[in-house]
Protein backbone atom coordinates (compact mmCIF):
# COMPACT_ATOMS: atom_id res chain seq x y z
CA UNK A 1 0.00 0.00 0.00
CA UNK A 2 1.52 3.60 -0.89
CA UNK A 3 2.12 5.91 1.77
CA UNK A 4 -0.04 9.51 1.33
CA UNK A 5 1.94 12.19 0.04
CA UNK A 6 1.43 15.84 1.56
CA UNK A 7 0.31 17.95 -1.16
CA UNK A 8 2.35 20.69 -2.28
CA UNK A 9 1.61 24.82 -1.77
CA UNK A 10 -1.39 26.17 -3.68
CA UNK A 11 -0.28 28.05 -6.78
CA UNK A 12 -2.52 30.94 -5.61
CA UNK A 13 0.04 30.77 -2.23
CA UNK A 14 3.12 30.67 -4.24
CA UNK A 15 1.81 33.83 -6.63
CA UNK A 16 1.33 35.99 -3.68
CA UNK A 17 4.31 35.22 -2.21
CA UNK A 18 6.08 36.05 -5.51
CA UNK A 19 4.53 39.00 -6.12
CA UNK A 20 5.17 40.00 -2.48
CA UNK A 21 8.84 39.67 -3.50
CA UNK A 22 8.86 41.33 -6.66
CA UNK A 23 6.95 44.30 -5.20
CA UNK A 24 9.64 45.25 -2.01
CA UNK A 25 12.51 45.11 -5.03
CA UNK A 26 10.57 47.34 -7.46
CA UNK A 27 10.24 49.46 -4.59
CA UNK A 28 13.39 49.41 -3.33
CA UNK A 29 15.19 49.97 -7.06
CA UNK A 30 12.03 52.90 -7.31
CA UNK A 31 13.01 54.91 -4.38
CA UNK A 32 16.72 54.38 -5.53
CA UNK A 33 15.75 55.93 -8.51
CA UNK A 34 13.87 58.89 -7.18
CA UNK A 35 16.84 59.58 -4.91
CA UNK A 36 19.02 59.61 -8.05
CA UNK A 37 16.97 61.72 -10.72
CA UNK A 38 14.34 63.64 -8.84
CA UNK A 39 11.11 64.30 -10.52
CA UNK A 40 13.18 63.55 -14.00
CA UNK A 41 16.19 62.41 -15.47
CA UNK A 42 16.35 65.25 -18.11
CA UNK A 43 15.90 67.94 -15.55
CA UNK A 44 16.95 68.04 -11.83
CA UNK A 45 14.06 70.78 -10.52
CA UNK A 46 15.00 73.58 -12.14
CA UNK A 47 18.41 73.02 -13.85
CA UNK A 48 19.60 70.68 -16.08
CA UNK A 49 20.80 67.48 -14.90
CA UNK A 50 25.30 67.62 -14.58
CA UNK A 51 25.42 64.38 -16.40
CA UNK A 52 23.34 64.68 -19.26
CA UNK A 53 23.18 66.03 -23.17
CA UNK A 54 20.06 67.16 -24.18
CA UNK A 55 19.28 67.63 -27.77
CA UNK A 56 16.54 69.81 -29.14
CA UNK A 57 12.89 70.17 -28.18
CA UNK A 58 13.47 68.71 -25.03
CA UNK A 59 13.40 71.93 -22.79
CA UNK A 60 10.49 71.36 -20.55
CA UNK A 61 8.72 68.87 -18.77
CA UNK A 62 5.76 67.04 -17.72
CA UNK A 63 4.09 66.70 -14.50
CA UNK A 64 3.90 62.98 -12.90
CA UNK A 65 7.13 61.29 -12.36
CA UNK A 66 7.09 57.72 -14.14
CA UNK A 67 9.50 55.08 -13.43
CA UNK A 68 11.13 54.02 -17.10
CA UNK A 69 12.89 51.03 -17.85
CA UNK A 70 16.48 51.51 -20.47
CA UNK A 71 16.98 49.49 -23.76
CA UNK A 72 16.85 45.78 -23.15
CA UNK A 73 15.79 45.72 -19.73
CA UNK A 74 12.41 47.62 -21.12
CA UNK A 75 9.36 45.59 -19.58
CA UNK A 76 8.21 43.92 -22.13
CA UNK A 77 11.59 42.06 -23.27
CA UNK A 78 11.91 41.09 -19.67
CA UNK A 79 8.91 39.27 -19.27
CA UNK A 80 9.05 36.03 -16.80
CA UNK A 81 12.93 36.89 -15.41
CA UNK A 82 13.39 37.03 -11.86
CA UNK A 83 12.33 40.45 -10.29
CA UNK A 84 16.45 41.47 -9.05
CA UNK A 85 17.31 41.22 -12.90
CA UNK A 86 14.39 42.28 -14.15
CA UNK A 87 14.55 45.56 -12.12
CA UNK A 88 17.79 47.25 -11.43
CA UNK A 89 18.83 50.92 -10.53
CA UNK A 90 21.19 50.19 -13.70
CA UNK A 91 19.17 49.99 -16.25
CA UNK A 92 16.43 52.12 -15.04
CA UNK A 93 15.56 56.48 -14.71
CA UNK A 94 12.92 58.02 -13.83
CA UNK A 95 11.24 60.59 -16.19
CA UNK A 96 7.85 62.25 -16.22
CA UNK A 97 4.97 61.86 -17.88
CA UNK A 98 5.71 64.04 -21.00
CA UNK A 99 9.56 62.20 -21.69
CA UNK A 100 8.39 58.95 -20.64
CA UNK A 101 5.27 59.20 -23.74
CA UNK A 102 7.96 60.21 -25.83
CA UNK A 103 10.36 57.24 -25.26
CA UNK A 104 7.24 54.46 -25.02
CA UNK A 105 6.58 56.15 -28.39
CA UNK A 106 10.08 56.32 -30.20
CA UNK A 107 10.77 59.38 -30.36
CA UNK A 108 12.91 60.18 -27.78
CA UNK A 109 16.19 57.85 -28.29
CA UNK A 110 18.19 57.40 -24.47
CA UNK A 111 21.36 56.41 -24.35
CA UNK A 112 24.10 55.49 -21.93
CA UNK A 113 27.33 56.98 -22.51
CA UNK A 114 29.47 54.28 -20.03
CA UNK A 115 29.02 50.73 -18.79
CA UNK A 116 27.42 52.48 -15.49
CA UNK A 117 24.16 52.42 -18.20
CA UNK A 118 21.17 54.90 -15.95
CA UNK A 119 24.20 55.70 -13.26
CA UNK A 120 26.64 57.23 -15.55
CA UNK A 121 25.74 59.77 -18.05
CA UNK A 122 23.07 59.61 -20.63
CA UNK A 123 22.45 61.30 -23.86
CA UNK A 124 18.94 62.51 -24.82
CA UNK A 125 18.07 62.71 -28.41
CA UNK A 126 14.62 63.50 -30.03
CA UNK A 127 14.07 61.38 -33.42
């Protein structure tokens, strides 16, 4: 006769605690962020950021502040990875509302100028 087996964790258990995860490093890499760039990468309050270029037409901003995801590490293309590689200060800025449109919408092109990608200096082109 077989011995009962204990049954293993509900999947709706292991989702929450996944997504309980996920959420305390997306904060933590969010408020990392916020301390870095401020309202938004492009402008630091009032004055230009110290480690950025800026091309044209970029000279003002929007008014929420919207967490934005660099190049490869954009959300979609990261789908089902692990939240710590999926989110990372690195490859992440915050901009507002107005830049981040314009980069979800290709037309604003962001790119690192070092290995440090989001905390080293970035250029800002409009396309």
């Amino acid at each position: 006769m077989l011995s009962p087996q204990p049954k293993g964790r509900k999947r709706v258990t292991v989702q929450r605690a996944n997504r309980r995860v996920a959420a305390k490093i997306v904060r933590q890499v969010r408020a990392a962020c916020v301390e870095r760039d401020g309202h938004c990468r492009l402008f630091f309050g009032d004055h230009l950021h110290g480690d950025t270029q800026v091309g044209e037409g970029l000279d003002y901003c929007g008014v929420r502040s919207e967490w934005a995801h660099l190049g490869e590490k954009r959300r979609f293309k990261t789908r089902g990875m692990p939240p710590e590689e999926r989110h990372t200060v690195q490859d992440s800025l915050m901009l507002c509302d107005l830049h981040h449109d314009l980069y979800d919408g290709r037309t604003l092109n962001i790119t690192a100028l070092s290995d440090r990608g989001a905390n080293g200096p970035l250029e800002f082109r409009r396309l």
